[in-house]
C-alpha atoms as a PDB file:
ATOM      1  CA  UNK A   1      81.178 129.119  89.057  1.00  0.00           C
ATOM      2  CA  UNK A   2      78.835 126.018  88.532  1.00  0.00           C
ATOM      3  CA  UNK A   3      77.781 124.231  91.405  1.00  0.00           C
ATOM      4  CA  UNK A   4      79.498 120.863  91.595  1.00  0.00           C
ATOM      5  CA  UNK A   5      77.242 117.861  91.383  1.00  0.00           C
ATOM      6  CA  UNK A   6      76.611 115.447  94.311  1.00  0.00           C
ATOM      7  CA  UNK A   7      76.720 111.899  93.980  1.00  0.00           C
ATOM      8  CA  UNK A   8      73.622 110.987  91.755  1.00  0.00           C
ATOM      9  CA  UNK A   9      72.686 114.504  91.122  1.00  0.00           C
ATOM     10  CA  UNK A  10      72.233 114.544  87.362  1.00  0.00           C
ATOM     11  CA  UNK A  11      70.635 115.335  84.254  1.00  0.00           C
ATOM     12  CA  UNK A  12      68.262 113.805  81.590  1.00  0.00           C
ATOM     13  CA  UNK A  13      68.760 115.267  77.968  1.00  0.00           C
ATOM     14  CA  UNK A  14      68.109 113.998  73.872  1.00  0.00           C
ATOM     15  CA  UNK A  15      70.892 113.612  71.869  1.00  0.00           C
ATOM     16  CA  UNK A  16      69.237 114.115  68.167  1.00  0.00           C
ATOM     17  CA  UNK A  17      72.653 113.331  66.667  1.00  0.00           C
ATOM     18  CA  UNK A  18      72.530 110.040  68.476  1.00  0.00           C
ATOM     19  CA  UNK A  19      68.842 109.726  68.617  1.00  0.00           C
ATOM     20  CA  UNK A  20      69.392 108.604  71.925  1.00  0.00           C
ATOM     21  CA  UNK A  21      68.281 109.538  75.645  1.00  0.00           C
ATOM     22  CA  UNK A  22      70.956 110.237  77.453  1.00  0.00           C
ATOM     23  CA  UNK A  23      71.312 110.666  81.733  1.00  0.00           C
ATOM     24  CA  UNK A  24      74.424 112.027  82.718  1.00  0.00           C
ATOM     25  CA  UNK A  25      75.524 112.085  86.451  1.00  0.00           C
ATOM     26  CA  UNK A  26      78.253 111.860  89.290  1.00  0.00           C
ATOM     27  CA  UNK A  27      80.014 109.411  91.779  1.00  0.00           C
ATOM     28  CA  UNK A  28      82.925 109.735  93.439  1.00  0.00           C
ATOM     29  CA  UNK A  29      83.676 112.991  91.700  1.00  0.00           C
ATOM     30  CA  UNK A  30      83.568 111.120  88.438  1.00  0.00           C
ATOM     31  CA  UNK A  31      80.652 111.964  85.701  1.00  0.00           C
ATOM     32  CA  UNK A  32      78.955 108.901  84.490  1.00  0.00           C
ATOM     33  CA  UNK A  33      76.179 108.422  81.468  1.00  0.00           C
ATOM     34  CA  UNK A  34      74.129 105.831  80.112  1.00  0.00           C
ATOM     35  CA  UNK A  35      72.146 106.167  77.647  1.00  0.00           C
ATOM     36  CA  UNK A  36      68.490 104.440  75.888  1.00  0.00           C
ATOM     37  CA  UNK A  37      66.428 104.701  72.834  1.00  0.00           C
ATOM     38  CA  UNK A  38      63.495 105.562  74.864  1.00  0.00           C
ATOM     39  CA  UNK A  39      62.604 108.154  77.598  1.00  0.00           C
ATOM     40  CA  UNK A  40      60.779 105.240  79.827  1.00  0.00           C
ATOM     41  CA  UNK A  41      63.657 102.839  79.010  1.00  0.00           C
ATOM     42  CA  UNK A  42      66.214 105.283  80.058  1.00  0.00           C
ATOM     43  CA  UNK A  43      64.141 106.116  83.729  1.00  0.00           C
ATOM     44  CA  UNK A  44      63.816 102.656  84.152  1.00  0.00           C
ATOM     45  CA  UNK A  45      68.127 102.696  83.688  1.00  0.00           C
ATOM     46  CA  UNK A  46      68.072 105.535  85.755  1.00  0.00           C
ATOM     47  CA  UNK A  47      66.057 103.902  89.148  1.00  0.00           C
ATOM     48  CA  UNK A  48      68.768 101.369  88.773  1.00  0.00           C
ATOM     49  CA  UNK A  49      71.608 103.495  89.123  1.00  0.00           C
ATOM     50  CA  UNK A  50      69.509 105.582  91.708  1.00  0.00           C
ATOM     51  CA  UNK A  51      68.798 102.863  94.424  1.00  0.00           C
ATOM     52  CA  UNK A  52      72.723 101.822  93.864  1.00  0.00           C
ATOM     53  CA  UNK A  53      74.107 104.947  94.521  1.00  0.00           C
ATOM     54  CA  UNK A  54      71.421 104.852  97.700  1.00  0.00           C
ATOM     55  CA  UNK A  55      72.372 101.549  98.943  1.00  0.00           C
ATOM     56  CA  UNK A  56      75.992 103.147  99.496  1.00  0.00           C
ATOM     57  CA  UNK A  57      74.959 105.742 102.402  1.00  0.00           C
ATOM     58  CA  UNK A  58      77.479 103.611 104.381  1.00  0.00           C
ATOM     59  CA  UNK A  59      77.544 104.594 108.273  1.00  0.00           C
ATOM     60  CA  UNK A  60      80.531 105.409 108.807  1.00  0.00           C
ATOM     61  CA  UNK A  61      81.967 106.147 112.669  1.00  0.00           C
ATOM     62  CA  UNK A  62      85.429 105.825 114.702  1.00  0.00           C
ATOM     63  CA  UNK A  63      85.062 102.479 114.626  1.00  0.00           C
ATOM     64  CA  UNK A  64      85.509 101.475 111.125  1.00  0.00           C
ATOM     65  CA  UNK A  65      88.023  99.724 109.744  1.00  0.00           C
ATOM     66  CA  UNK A  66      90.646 100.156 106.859  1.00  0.00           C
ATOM     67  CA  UNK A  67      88.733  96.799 105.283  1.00  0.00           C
ATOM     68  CA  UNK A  68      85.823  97.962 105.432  1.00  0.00           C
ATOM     69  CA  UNK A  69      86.826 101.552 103.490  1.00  0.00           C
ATOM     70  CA  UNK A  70      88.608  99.290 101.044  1.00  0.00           C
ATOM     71  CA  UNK A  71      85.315  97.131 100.378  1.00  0.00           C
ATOM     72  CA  UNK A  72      83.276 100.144 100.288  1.00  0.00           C
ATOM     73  CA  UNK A  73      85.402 101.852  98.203  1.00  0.00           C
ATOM     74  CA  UNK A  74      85.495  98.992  95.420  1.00  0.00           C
ATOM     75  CA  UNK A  75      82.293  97.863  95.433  1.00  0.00           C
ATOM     76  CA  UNK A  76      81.033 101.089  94.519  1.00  0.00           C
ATOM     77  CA  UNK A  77      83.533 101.574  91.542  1.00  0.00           C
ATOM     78  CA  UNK A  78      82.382  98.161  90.648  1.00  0.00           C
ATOM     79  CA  UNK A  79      78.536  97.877  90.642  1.00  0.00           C
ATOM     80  CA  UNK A  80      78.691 101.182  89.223  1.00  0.00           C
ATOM     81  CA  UNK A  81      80.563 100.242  86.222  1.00  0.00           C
ATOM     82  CA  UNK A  82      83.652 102.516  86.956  1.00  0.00           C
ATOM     83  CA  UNK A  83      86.229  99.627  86.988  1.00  0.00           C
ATOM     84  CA  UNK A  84      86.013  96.519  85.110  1.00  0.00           C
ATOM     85  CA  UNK A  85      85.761  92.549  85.978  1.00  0.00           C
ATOM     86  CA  UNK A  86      89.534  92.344  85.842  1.00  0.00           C
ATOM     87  CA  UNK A  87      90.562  95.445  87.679  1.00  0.00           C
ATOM     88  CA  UNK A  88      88.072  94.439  90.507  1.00  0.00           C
ATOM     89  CA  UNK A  89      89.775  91.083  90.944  1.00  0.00           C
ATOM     90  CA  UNK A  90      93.080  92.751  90.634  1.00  0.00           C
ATOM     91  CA  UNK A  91      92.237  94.580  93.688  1.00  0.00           C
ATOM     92  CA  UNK A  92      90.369  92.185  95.377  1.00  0.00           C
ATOM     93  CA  UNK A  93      93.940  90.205  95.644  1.00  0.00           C
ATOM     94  CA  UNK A  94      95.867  93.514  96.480  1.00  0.00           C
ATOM     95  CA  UNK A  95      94.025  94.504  99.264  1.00  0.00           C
ATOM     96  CA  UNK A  96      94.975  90.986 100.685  1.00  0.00           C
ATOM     97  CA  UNK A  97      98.290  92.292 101.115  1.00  0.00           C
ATOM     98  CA  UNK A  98      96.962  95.017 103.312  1.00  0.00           C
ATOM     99  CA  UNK A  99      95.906  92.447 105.884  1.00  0.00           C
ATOM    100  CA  UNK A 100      98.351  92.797 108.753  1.00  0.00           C
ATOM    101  CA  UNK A 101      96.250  96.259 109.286  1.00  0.00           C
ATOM    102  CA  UNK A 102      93.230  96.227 107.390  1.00  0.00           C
ATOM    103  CA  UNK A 103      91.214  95.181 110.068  1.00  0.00           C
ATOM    104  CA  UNK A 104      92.552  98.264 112.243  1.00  0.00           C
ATOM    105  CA  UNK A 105      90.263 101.058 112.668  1.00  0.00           C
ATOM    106  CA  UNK A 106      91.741 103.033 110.753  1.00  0.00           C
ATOM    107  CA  UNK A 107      91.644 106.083 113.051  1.00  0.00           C
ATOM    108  CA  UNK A 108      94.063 104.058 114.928  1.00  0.00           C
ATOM    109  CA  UNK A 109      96.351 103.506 111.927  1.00  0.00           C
ATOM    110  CA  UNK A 110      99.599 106.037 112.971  1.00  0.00           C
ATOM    111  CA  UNK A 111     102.755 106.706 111.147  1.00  0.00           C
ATOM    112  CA  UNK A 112     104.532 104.120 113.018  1.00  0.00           C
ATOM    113  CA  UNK A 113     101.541 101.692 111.599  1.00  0.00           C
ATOM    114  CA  UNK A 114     102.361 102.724 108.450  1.00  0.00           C
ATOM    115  CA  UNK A 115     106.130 102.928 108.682  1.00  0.00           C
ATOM    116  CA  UNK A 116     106.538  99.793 110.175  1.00  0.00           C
ATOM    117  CA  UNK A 117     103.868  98.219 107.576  1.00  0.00           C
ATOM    118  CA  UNK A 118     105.740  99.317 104.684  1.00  0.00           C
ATOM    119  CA  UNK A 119     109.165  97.942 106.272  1.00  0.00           C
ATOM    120  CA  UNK A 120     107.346  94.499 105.677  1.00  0.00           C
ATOM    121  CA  UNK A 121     106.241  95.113 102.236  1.00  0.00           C
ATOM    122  CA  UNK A 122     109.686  96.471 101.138  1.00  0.00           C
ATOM    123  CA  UNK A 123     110.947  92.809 101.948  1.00  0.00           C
ATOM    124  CA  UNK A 124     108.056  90.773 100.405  1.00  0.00           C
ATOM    125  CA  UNK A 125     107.029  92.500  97.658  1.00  0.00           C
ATOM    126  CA  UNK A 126     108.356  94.267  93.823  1.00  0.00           C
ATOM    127  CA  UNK A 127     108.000  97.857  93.388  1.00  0.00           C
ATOM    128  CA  UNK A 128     105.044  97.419  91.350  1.00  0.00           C
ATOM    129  CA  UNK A 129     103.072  94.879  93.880  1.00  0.00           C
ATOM    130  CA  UNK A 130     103.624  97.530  96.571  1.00  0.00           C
ATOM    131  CA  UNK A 131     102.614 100.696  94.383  1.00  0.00           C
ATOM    132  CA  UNK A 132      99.000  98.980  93.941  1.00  0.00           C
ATOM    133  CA  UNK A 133      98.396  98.317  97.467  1.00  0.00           C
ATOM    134  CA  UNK A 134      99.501 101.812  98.413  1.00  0.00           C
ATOM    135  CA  UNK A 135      97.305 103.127  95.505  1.00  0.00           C
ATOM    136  CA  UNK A 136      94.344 101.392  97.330  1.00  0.00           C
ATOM    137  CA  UNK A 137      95.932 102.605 100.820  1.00  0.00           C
ATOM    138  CA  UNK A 138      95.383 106.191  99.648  1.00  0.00           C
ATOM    139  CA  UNK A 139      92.398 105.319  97.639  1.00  0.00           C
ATOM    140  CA  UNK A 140      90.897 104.299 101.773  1.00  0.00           C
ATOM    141  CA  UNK A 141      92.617 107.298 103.922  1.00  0.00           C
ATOM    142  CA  UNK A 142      90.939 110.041 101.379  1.00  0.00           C
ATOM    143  CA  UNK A 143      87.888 108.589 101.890  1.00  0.00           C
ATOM    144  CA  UNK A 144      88.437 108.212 105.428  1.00  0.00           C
ATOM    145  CA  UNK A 145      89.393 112.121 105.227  1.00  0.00           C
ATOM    146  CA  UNK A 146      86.065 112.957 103.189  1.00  0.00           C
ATOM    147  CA  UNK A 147      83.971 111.439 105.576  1.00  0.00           C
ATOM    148  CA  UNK A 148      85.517 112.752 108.748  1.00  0.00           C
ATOM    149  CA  UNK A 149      86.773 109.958 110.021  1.00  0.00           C
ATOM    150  CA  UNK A 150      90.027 110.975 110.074  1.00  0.00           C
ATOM    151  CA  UNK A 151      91.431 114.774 110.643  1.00  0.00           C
ATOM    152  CA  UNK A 152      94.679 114.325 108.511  1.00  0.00           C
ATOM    153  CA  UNK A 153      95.749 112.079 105.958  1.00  0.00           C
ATOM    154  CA  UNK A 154      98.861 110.585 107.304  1.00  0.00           C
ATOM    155  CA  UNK A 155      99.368 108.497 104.118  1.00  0.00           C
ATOM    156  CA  UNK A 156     100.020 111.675 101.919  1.00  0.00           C
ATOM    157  CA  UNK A 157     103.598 112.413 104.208  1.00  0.00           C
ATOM    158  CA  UNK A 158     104.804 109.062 104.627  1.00  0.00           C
ATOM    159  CA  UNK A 159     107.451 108.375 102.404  1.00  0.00           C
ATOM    160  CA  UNK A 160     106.641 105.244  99.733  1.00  0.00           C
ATOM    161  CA  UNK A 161     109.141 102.106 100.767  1.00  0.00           C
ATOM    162  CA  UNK A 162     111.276 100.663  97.906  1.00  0.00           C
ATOM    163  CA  UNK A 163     111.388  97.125  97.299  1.00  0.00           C
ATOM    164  CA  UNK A 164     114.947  95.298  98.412  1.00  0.00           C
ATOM    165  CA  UNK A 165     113.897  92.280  96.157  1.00  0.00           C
ATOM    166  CA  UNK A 166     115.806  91.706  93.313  1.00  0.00           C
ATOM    167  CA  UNK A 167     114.884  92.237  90.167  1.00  0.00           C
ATOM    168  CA  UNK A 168     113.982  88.801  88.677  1.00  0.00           C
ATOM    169  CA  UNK A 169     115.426  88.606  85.138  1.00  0.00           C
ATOM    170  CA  UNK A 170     113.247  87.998  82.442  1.00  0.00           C
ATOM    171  CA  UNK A 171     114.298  86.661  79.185  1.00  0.00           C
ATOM    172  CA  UNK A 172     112.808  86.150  75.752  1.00  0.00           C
ATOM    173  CA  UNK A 173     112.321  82.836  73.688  1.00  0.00           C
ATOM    174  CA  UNK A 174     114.505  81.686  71.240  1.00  0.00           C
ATOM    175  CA  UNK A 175     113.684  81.255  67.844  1.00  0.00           C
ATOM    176  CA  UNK A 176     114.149  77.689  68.479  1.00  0.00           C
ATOM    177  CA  UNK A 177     112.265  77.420  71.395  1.00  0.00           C
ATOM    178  CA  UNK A 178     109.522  79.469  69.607  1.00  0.00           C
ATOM    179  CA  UNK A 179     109.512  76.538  67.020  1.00  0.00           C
ATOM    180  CA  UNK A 180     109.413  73.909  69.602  1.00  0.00           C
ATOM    181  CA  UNK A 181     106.224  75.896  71.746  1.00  0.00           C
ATOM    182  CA  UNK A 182     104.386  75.955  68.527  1.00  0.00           C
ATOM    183  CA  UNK A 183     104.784  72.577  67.506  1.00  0.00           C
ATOM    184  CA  UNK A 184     103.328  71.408  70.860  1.00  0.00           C
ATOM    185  CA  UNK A 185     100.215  74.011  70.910  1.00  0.00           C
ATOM    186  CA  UNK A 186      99.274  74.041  67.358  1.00  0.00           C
ATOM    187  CA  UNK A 187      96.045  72.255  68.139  1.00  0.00           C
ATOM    188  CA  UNK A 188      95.435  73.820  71.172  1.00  0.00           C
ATOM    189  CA  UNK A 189      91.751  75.850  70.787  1.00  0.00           C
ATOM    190  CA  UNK A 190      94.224  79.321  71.906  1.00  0.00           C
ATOM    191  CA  UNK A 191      96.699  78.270  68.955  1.00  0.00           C
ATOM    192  CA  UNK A 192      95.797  81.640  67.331  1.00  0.00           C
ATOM    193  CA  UNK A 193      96.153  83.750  70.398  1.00  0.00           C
ATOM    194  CA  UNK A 194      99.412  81.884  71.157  1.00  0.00           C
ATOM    195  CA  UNK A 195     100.462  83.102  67.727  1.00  0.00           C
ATOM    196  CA  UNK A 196      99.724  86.605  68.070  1.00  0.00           C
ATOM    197  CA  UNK A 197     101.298  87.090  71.139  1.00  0.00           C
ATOM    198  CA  UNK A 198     104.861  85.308  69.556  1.00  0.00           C
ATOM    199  CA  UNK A 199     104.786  87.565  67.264  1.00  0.00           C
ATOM    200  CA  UNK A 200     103.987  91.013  68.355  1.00  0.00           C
ATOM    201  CA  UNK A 201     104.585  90.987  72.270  1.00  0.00           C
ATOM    202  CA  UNK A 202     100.660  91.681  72.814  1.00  0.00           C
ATOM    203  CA  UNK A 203      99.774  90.861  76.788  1.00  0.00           C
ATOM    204  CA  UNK A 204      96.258  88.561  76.821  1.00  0.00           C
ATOM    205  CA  UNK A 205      93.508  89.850  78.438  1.00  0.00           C
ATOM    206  CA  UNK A 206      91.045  87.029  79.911  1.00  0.00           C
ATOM    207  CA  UNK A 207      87.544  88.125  80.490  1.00  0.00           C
ATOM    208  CA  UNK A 208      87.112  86.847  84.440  1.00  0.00           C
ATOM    209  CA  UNK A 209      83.651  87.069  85.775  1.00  0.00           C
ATOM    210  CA  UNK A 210      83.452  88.043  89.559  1.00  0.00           C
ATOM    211  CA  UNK A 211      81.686  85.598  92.096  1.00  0.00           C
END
């Protein structure tokens, strides 16, 4: 069986089909590449990557906090181009609604913690809103787990709450409003995007840039 790479462990090969230099390597269990048209440029690439990957030999101890494995966790993803400028602001919001415990140490986080933590969202939050911030819940206990931390992973037999909101009912435009939304816009410098989306049900995209 290969051995499995550790983060940064990697390799520099040509790709003559590409006619490009090519470093291939690993964080957080996920393989990563970049590539150059030069051997120096790509080394150059590669020291980058290298003293970001060493700037993340976190200390972690029995003091740390659910926030701070949160943080850790998406920073990394982030300066090391695994999630984009959206979902990193998309996250940076969610984690918000972790705050009644993320700044708990999180090996003081119990079952009742959680139980009693997900009785809350159940009553503020959709379905959806509270499947995120469990996502990054999990995303923070396995990493808690992987660095021994933690012994067990308390998140993984705690049932997932269901939302008690209801369901807010969405409704299309009429034609006729249509007609009246375009009439208003039709100079606006998003006219075009405004169109598009009227008329095929495509969900805009905004490039955000992070502070």
């Amino acid at each position: 069986m290969a051995k499995k790479r550790a983060n940064g462990e990697g390799s520099i090969f040509y790709r003559k089909d590409r006619k490009r230099w090519i470093y291939e390597y690993t964080v957080k269990d996920k393989k990563c590449s970049i590539s150059a048209k030069t051997q120096s440029e790509l080394l150059r690439k590669k020291e980058e990557i290298d003293k970001k990957i060493l700037n993340y030999k976190y200390v972690f101890n029995d003091d740390t906090t659910l926030l701070e494995l949160l943080e850790y966790n998406l920073k990394v993803k982030y300066d090391l181009n695994l999630i984009s400028n959206t979902t990193y602001i998309r996250n940076t919001e969610t984690i918000k609604i972790l705050e009644p415990i993320y700044n708990t140490p999180i090996q003081k986080i119990n079952e009742n913690t959680i139980l009693s933590f997900y009785s809350d969202l159940s009553k503020k939050y959709s379905d959806s809103t509270i499947q995120k911030a469990i996502i990054l819940l999990k995303s923070a206990f396995k990493l808690a787990k992987e660095k021994n931390i933690i012994y067990k992973n308390i998140i993984e037999t705690v049932k997932k709450p269901k939302s008690i909101k209801e369901t807010a009912k969405v409704e299309g435009l009429t034609i006729e409003e249509q007609k009246e939304l375009l009439s208003v816009i039709h100079k606006s410098k998003y006219y075009l995007i405004y169109l598009i989306a009227l008329n095929t049900g495509m969900r805009m995209r905004w490039n955000i840039s992070t502070p």
